[in-house]
Structure formats: structure tokens, C-alpha cells
Protein backbone atom coordinates (compact mmCIF):
# COMPACT_ATOMS: atom_id res chain seq x y z
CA UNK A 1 1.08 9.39 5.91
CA UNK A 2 1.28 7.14 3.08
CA UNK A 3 1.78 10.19 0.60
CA UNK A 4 4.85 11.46 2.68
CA UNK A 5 6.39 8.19 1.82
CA UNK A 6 5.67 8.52 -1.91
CA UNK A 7 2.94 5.94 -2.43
CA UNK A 8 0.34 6.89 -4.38
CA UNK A 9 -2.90 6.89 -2.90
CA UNK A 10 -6.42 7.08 -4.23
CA UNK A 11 -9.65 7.76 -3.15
CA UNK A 12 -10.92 10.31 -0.49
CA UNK A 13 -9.47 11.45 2.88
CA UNK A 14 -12.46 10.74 5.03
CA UNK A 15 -12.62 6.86 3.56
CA UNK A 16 -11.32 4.27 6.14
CA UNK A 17 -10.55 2.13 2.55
CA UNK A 18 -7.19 3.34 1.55
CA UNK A 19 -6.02 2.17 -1.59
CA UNK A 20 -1.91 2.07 -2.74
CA UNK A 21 -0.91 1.52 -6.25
CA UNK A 22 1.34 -0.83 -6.93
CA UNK A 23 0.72 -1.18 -11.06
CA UNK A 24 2.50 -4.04 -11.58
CA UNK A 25 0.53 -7.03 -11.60
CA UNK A 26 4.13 -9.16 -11.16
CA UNK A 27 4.24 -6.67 -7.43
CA UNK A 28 0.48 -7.46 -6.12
CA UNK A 29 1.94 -11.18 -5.30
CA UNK A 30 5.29 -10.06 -3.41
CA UNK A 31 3.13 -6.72 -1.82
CA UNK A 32 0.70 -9.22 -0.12
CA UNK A 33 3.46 -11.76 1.02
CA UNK A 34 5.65 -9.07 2.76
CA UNK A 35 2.41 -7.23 4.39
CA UNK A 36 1.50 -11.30 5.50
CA UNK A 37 4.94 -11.79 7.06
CA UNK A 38 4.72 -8.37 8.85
CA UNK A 39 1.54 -9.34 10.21
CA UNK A 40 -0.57 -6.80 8.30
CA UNK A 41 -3.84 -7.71 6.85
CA UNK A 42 -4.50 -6.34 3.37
CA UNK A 43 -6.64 -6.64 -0.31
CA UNK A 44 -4.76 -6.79 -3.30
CA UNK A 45 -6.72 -6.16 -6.42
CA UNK A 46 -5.07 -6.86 -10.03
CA UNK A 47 -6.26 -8.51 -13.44
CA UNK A 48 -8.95 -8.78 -14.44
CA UNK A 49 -11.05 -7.32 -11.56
CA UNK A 50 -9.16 -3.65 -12.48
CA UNK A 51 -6.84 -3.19 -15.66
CA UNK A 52 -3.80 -4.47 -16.18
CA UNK A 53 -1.68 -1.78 -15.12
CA UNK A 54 -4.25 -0.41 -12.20
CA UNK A 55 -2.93 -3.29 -9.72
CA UNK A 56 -3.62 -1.52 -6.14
CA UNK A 57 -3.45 -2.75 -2.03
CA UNK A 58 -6.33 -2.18 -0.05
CA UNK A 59 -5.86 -1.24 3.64
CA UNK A 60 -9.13 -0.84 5.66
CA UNK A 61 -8.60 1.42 9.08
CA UNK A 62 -10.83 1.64 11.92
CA UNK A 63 -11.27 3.18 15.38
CA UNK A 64 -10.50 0.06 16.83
CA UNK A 65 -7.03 0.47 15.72
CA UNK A 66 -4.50 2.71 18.45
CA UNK A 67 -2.10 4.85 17.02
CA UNK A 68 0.35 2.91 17.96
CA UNK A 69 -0.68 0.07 15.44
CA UNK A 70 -1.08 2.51 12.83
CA UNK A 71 2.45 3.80 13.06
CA UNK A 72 3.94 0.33 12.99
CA UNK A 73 1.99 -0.52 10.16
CA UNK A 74 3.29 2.71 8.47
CA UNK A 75 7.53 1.55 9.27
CA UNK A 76 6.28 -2.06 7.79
CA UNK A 77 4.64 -0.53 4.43
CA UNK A 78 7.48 1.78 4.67
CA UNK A 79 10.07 -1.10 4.35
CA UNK A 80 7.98 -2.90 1.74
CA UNK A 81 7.86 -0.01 -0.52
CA UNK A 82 11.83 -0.06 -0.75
CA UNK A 83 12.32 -3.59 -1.05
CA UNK A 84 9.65 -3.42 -4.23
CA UNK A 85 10.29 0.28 -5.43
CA UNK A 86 6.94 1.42 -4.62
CA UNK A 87 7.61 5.39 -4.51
CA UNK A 88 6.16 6.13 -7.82
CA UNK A 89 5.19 9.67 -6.13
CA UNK A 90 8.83 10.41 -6.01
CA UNK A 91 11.36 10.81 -8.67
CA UNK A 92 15.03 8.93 -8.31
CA UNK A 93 16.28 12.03 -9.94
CA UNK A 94 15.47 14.43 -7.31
């Protein structure tokens, strides 16, 4: 789950549009490029379409995708969210 990995997530639970925050508009760039190399199709959304500071990914899930897929694409995000310090749901101080 994208929570248990301490992204923050909005929207509802029963959406197949699952947005991450990345709220730095100088991460949406580097976000995209690291989900491209992994092979991972995404949205990013910054400035001026939402605020400055409201910079977000967009992944988009469907039946068509087997579990399998979904769990790889969860070790990929994963990796991305240490190599940009994405865990905003979790402190560094414990």
C-alpha cells in the first residue's frame, strides 16, 4: 500500500485514480523520469494546473492489471520515493 510506505495519498479508496504528493514542483520532473525508466506509466500534475506547492503523481489502476504488476510497481515507487525523499507521511525522527 502506498500509505505503508509513507506517501501521502489523496482521494478515496474505491477510486482506481490514485494520487501521490510529491509538493515540490522541482520533484514532479525527476518523479516522472524515474517512473519512465522503470517502465511505469504515470500523470504528473504541478503549476499552474494545481498550486504551487500541491504538485501530485497520478497512477490509474485497473482490472486488467495482475497482482503481480501491481506489486512490482509498488518495489519501483518504493525505490523512487528514497532516491527523492518522498515519505512525507513519516518523520526522520522516529
Amino acid at each position: 500500500c502506498l500509505h505503508d510506505i509513507g506517501l501521502h495519498v489523496l482521494g478515496n479508496y474505491d477510486s482506481p485514480i490514485m494520487p501521490i504528493m510529491l509538493y515540490n514542483t522541482t520533484k514532479v520532473a525527476a518523479f516522472s523520469r524515474e517512473c519512465f525508466k522503470r517502465g511505469l506509466a504515470i500523470v504528473v500534475v504541478g503549476f499552474p494546473a494545481v498550486p504551487i506547492l500541491m504538485s501530485r503523481a497520478r497512477f490509474c489502476i485497473s482490472a486488467g492489471h495482475t497482482r503481480e504488476e501491481l506489486d512490482r510497481a509498488l518495489k519501483e515507487i518504493d525505490e523512487i520515493a528514497d532516491i527523492l525523499k518522498l515519505r512525507y507521511a513519516r518523520s526522520s525522527f522516529g
